[in-house]
N, C-alpha and C. Protein backbone atom coordinates (compact mmCIF):
# COMPACT_ATOMS: atom_id res chain seq x y z
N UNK A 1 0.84 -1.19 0.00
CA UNK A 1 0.00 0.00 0.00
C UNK A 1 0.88 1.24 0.00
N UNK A 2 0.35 1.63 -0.99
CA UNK A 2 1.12 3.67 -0.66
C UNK A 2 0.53 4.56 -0.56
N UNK A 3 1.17 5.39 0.33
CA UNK A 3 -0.11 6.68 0.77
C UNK A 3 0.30 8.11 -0.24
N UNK A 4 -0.46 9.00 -0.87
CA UNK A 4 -0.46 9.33 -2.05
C UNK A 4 -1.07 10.56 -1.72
N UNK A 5 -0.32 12.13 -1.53
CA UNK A 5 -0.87 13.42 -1.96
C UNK A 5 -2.07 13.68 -3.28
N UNK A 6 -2.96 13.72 -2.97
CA UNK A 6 -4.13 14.09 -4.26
C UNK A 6 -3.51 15.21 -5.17
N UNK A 7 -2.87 16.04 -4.18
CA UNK A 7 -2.73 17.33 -5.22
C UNK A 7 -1.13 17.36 -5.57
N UNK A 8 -0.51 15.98 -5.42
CA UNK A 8 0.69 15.99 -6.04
C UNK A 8 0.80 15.01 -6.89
N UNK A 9 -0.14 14.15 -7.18
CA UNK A 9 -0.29 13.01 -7.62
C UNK A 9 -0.20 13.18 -8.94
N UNK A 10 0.29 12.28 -9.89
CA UNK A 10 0.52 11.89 -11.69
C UNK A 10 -0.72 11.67 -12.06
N UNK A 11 -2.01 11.22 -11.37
CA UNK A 11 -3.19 10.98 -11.57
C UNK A 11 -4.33 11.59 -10.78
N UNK A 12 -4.85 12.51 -11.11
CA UNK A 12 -5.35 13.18 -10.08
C UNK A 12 -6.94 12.64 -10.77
N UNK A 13 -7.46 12.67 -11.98
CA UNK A 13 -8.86 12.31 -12.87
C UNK A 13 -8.88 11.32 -12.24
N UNK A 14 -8.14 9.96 -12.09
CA UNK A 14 -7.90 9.00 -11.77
C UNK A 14 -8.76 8.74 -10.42
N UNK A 15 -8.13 9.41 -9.61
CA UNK A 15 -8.21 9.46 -7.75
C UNK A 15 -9.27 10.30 -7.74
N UNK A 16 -9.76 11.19 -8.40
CA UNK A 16 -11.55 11.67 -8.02
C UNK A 16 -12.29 10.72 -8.63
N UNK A 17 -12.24 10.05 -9.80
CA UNK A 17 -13.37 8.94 -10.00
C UNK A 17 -12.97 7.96 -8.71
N UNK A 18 -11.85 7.50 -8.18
CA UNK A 18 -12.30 6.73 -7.25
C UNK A 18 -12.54 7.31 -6.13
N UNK A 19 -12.61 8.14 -5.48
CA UNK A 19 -12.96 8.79 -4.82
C UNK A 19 -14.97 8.83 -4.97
N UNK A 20 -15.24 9.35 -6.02
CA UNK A 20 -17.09 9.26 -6.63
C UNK A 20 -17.15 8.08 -6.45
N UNK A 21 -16.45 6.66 -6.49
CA UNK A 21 -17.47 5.65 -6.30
C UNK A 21 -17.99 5.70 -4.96
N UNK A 22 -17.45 6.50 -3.69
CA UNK A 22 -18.24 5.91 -2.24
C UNK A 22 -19.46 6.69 -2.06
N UNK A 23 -20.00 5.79 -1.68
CA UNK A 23 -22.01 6.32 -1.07
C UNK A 23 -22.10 6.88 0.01
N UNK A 24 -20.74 7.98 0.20
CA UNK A 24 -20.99 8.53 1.50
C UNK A 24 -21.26 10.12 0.83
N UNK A 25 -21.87 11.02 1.71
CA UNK A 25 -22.40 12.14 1.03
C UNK A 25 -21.23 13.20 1.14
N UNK A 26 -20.32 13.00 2.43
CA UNK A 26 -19.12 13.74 2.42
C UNK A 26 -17.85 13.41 1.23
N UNK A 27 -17.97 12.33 0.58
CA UNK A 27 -16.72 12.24 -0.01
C UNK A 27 -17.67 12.75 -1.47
N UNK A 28 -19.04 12.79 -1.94
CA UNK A 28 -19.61 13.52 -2.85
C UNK A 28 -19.36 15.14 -2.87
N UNK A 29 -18.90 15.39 -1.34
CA UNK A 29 -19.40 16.88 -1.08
C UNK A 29 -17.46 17.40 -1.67
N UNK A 30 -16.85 16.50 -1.17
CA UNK A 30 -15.13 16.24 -0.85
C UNK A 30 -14.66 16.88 -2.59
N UNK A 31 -15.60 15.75 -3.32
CA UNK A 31 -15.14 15.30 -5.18
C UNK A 31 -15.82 16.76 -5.27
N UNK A 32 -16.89 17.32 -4.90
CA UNK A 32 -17.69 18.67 -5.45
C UNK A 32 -16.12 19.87 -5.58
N UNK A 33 -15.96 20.04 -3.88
CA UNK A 33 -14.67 21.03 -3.67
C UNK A 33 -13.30 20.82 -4.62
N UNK A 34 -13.27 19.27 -5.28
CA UNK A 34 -12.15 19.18 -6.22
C UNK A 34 -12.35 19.54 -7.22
N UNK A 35 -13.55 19.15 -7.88
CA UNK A 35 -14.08 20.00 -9.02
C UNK A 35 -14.43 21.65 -9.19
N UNK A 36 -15.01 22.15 -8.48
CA UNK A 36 -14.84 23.73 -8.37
C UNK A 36 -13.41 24.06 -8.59
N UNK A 37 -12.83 23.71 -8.14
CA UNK A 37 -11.08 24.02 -7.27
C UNK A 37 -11.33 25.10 -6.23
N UNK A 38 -12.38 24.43 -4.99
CA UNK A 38 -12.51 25.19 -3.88
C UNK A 38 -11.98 24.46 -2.78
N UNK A 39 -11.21 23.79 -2.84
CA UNK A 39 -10.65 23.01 -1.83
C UNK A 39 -10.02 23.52 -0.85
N UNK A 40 -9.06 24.78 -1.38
CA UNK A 40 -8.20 25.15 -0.40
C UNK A 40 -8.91 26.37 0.15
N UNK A 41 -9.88 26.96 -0.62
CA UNK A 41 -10.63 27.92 -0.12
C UNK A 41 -11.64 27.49 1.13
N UNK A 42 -11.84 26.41 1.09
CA UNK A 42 -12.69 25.86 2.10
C UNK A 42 -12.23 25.40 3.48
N UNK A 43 -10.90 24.67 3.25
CA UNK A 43 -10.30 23.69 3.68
C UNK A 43 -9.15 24.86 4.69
N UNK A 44 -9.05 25.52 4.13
CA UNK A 44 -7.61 26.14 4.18
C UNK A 44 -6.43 25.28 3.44
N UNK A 45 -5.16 25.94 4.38
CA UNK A 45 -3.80 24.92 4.27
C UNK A 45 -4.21 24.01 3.98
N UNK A 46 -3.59 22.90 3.52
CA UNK A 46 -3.80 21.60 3.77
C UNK A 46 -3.92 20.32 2.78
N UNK A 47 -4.47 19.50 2.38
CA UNK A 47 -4.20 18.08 1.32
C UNK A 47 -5.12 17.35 1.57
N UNK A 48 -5.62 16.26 0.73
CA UNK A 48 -5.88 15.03 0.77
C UNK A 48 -5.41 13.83 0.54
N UNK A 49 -5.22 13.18 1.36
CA UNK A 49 -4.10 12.12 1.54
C UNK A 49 -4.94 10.67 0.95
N UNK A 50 -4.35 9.56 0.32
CA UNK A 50 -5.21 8.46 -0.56
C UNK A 50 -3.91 7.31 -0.02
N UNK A 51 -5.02 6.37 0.95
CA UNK A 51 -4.24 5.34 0.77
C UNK A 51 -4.56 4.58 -0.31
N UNK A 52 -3.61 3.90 -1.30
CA UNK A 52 -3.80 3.14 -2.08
C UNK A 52 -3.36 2.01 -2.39
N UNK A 53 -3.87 0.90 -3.36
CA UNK A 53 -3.29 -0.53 -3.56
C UNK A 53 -3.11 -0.25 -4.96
N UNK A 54 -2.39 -0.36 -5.63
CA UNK A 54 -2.24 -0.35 -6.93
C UNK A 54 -3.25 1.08 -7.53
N UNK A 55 -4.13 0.69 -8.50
CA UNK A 55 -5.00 1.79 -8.53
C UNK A 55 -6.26 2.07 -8.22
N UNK A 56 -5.84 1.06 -6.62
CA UNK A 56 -7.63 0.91 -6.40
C UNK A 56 -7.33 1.83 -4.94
N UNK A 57 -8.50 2.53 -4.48
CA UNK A 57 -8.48 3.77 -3.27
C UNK A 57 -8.78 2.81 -2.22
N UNK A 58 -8.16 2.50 -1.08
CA UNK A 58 -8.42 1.95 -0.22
C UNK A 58 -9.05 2.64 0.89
N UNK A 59 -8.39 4.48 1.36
CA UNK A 59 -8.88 4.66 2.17
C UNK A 59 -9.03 6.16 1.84
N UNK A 60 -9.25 7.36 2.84
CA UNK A 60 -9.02 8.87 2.10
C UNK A 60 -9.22 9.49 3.68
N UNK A 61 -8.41 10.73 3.57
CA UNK A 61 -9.05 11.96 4.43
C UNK A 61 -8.44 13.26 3.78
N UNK A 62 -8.93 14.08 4.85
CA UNK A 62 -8.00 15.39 4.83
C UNK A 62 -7.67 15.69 5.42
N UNK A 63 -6.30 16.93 5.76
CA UNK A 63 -5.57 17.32 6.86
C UNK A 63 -5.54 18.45 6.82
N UNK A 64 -6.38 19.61 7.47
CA UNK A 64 -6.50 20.76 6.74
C UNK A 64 -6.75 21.63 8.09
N UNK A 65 -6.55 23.20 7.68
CA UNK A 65 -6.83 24.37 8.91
C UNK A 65 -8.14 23.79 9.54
N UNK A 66 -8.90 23.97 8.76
CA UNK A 66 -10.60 23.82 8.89
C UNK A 66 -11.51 22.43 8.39
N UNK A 67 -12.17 22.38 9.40
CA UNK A 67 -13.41 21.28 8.41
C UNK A 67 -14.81 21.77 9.40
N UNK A 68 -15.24 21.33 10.11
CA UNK A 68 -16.79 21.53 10.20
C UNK A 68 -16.86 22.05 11.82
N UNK A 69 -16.30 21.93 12.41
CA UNK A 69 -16.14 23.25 13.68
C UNK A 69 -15.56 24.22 13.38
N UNK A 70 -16.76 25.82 13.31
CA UNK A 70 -16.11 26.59 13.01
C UNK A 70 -15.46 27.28 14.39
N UNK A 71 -14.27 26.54 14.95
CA UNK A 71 -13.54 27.24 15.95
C UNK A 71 -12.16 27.31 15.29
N UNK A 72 -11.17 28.72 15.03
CA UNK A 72 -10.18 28.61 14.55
C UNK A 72 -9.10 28.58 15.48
N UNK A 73 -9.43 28.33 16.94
CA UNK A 73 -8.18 28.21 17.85
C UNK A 73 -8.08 26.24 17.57
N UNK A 74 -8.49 25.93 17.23
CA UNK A 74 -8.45 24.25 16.89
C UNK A 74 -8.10 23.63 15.83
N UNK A 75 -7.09 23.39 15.25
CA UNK A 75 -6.46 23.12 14.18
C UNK A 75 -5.20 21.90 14.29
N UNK A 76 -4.76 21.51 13.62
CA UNK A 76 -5.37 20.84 12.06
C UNK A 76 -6.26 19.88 12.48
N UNK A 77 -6.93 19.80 11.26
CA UNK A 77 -8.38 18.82 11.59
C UNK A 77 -8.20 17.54 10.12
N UNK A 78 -8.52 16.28 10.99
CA UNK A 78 -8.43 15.14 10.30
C UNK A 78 -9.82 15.58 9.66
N UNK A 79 -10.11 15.20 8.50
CA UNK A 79 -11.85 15.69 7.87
C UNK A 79 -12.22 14.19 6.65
N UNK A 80 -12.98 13.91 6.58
CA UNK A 80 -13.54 13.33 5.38
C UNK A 80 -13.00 12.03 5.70
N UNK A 81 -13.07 11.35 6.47
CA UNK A 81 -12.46 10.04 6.68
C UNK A 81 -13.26 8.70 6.31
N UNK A 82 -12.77 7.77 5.27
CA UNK A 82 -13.40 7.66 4.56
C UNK A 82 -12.35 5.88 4.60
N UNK A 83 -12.75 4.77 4.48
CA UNK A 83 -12.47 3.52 4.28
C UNK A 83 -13.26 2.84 3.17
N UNK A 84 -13.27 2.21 2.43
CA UNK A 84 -14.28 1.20 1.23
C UNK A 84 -14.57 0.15 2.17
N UNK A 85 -15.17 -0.05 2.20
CA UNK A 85 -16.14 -1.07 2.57
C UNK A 85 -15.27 -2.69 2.43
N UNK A 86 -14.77 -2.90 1.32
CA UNK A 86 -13.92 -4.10 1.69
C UNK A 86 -12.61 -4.04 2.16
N UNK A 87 -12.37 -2.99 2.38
CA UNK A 87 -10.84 -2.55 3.38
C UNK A 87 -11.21 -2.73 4.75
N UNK A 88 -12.38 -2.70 4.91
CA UNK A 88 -12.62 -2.02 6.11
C UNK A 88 -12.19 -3.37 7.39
N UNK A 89 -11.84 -2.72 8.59
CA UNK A 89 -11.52 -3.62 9.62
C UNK A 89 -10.30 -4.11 9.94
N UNK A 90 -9.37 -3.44 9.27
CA UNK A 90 -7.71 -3.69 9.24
C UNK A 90 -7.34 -2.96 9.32
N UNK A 91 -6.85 -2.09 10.16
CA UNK A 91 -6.65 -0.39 10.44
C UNK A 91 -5.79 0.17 9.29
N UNK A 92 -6.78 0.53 8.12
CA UNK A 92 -5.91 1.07 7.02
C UNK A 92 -5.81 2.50 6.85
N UNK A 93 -7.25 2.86 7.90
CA UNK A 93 -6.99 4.40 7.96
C UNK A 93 -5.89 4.77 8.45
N UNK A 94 -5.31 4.05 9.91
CA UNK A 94 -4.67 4.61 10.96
C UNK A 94 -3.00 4.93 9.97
N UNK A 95 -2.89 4.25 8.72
CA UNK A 95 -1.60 4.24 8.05
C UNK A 95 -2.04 6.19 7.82
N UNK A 96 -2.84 6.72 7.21
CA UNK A 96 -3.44 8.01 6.71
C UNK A 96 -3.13 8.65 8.06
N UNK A 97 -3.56 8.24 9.56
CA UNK A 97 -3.73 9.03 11.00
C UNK A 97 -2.23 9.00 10.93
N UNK A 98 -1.46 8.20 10.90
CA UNK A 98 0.10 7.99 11.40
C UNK A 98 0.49 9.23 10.51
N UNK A 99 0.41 9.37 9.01
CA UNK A 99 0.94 10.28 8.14
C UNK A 99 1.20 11.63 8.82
N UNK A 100 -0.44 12.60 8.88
CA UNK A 100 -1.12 13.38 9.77
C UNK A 100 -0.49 13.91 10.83
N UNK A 101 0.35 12.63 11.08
CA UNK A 101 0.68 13.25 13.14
C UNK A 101 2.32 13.28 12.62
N UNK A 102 2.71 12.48 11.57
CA UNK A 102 4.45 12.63 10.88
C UNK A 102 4.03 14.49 10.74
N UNK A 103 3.07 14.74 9.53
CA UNK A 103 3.09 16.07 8.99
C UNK A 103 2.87 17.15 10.15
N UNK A 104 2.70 17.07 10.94
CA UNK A 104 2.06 17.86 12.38
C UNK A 104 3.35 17.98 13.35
N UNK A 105 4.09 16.76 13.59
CA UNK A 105 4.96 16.70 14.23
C UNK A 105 6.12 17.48 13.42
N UNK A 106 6.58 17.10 12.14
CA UNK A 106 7.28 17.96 11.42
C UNK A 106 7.06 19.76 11.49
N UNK A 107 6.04 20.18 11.58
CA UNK A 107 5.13 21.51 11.63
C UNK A 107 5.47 22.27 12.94
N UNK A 108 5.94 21.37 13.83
CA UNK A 108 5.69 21.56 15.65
C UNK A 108 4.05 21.91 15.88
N UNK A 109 3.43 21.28 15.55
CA UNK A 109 2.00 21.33 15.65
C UNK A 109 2.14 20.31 17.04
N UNK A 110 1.56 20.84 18.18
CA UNK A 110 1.07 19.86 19.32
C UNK A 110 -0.08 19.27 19.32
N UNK A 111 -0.70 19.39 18.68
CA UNK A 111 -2.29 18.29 18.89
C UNK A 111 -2.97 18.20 17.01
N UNK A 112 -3.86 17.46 16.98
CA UNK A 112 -4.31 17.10 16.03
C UNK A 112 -6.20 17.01 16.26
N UNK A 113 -7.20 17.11 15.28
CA UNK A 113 -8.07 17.44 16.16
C UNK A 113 -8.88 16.45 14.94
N UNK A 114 -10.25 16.04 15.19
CA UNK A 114 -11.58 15.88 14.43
C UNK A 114 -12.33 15.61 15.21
N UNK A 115 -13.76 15.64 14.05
CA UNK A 115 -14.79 15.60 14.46
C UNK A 115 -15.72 14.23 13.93
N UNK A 116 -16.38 13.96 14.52
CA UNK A 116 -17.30 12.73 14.24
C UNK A 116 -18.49 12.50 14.98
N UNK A 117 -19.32 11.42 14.40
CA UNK A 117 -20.40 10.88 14.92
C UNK A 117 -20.31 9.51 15.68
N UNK A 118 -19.22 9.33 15.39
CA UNK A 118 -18.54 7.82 15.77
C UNK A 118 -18.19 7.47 17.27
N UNK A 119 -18.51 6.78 18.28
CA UNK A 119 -17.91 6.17 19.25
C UNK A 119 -17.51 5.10 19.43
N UNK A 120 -15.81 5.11 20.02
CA UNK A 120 -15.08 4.26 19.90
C UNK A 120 -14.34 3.47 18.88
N UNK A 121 -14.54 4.24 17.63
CA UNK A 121 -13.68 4.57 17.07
C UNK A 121 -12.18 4.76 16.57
N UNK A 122 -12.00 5.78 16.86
CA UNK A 122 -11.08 6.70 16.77
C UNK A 122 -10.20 6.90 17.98
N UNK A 123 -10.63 6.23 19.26
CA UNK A 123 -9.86 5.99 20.52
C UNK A 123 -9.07 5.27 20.49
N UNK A 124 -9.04 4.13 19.26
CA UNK A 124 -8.14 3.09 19.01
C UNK A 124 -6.76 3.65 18.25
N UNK A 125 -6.92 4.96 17.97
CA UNK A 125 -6.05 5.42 17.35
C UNK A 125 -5.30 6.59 18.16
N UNK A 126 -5.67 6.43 19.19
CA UNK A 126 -4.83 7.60 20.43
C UNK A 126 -5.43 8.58 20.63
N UNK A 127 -6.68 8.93 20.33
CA UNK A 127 -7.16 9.89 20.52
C UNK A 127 -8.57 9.89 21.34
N UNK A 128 -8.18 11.58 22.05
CA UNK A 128 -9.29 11.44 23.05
C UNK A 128 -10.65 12.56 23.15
N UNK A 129 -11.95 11.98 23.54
CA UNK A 129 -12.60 12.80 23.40
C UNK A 129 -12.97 14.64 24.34
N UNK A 130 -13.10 15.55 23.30
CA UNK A 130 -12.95 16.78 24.21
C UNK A 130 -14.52 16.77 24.53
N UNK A 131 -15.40 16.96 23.16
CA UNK A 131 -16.73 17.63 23.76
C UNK A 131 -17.72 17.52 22.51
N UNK A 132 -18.85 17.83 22.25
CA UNK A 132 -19.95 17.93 21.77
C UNK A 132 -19.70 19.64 21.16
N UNK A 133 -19.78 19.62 20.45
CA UNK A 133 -20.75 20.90 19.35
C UNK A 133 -21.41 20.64 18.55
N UNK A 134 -22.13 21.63 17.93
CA UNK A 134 -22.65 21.50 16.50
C UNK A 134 -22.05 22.06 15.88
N UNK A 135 -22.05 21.44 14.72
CA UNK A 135 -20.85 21.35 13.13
C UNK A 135 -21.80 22.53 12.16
N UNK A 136 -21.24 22.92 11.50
CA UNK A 136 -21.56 23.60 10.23
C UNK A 136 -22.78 23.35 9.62
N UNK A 137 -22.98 21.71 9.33
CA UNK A 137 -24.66 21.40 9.16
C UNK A 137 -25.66 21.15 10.25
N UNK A 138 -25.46 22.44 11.17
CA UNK A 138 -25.84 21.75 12.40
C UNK A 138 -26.37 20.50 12.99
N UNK A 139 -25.44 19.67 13.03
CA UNK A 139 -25.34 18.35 13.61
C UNK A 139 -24.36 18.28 14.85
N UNK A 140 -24.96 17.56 15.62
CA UNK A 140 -24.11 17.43 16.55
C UNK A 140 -22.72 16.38 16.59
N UNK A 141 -21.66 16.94 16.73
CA UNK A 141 -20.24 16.12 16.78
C UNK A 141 -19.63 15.76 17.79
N UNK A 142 -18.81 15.27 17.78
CA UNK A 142 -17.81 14.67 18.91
C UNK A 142 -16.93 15.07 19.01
N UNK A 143 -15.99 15.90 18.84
CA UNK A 143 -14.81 16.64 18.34
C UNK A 143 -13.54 15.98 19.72
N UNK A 144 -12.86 15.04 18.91
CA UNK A 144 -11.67 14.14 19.42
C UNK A 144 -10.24 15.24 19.40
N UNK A 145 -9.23 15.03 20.31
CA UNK A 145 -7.73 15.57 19.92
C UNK A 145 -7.22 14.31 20.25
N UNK A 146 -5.68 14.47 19.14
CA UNK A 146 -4.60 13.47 20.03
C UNK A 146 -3.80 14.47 20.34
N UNK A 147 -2.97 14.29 21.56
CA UNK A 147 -1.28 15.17 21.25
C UNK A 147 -0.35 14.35 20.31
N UNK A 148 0.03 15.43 20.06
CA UNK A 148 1.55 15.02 19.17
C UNK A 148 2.50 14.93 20.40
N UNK A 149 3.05 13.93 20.42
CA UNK A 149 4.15 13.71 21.61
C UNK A 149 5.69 13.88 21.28
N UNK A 150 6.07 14.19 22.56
CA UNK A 150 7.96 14.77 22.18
C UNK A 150 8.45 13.65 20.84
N UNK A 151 7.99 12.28 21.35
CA UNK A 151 9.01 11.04 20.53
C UNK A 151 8.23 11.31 18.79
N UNK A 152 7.13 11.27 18.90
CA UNK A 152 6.57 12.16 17.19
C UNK A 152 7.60 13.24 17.17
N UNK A 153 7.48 14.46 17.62
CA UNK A 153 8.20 15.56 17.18
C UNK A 153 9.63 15.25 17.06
N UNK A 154 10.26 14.33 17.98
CA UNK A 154 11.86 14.00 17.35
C UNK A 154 12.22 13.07 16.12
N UNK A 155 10.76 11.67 16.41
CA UNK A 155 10.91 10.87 14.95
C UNK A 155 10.76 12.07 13.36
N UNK A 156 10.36 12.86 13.45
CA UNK A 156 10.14 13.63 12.16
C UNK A 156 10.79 14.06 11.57
C-alpha cells in the first residue's frame, strides 16, 4: 500500500473517479470542492491524503486548517475520513492518522483534532474525546484531539 498526496499526484482524474465511487455524502461533497477548485478555499492549508493498492483507493481523508467546527483556535483537523467497505476492519486508515501526526509533528504542531459521529472509534487510534458541538450542518459532533508527543516531534 502507498499513501499518495491528491494534489501531487501523476493521476489526479484517476483518484476523483475513485474517490465518486463511495455512497458517502461527504466524499460527494469532498469530489464537489475538487471540481470547483474550492478546496483550499474551504479547507484552508492543507491536502488530501489516498491510501492506495495499486490503482484501487483503499482509504481517504484530509488534513487541513478547517473542516466543520467553526472554531479557529483548533487546528489541524483530520476531515472526510473515509475507508471502502472491503478494506474495512484492518486499520488502514490509521496508516493516513500515522501520516497526519508525521506532517504535524514535522510543523511543531502539538495536537491534532476531528470531528465525528462515531464512538469508539477513533480511541483506538490515540485519541481522546474533548466535547460535543454543533458542526456547520448543524449536527451534533464529537470533536476528538490526540497530542503530538515529544518522541513524534523528534521521529520527524
Amino acid at each position: 500500500m502507498e499513501i499518495i498526496d491528491y494534489f501531487k499526484s501523476d493521476n489526479p482524474d484517476h483518484w476523483l473517479a475513485e474517490i465518486k465511487k463511495s455512497d458517502w455524502r461527504a466524499a460527494a461533497f469532498l469530489a464537489n470542492l475538487i471540481e470547483e477548485n474550492s478546496f483550499h478555499e474551504n479547507v484552508g492549508e492543507g491536502t488530501l491524503l489516498l491510501l492506495t493498492e495499486g490503482d484501487s483507493l483503499v482509504s481517504f481523508l484530509t488534513f487541513a486548517e478547517r473542516d466543520c467546527i467553526d472554531d479557529n483556535s483548533l487546528y489541524p483537523w483530520i476531515g472526510c475520513v473515509y475507508t471502502f467497505p472491503e478494506y474495512r476492519g484492518h486499520r488502514n486508515v490509521g496508516k493516513l492518522i500515522r501520516r497526519c501526526e508525521e506532517i504535524a509533528a514535522e510543523k511543531g504542531i502539538p495536537q491534532i483534532y476531528l470531528c465525528t459521529d462515531h464512538i469508539g472509534l477513533y480511541e483506538k487510534y490515540g485519541f481522546s474525546y474533548m466535547e460535543n458541538r454543533i458542526d456547520l450542518l448543524g449536527e451534533d459532533s464529537r470533536i476528538y484531539r490526540k497530542n503530538i508527543s515529544e518522541k513524534d516531534k523528534r521521529n520527524a
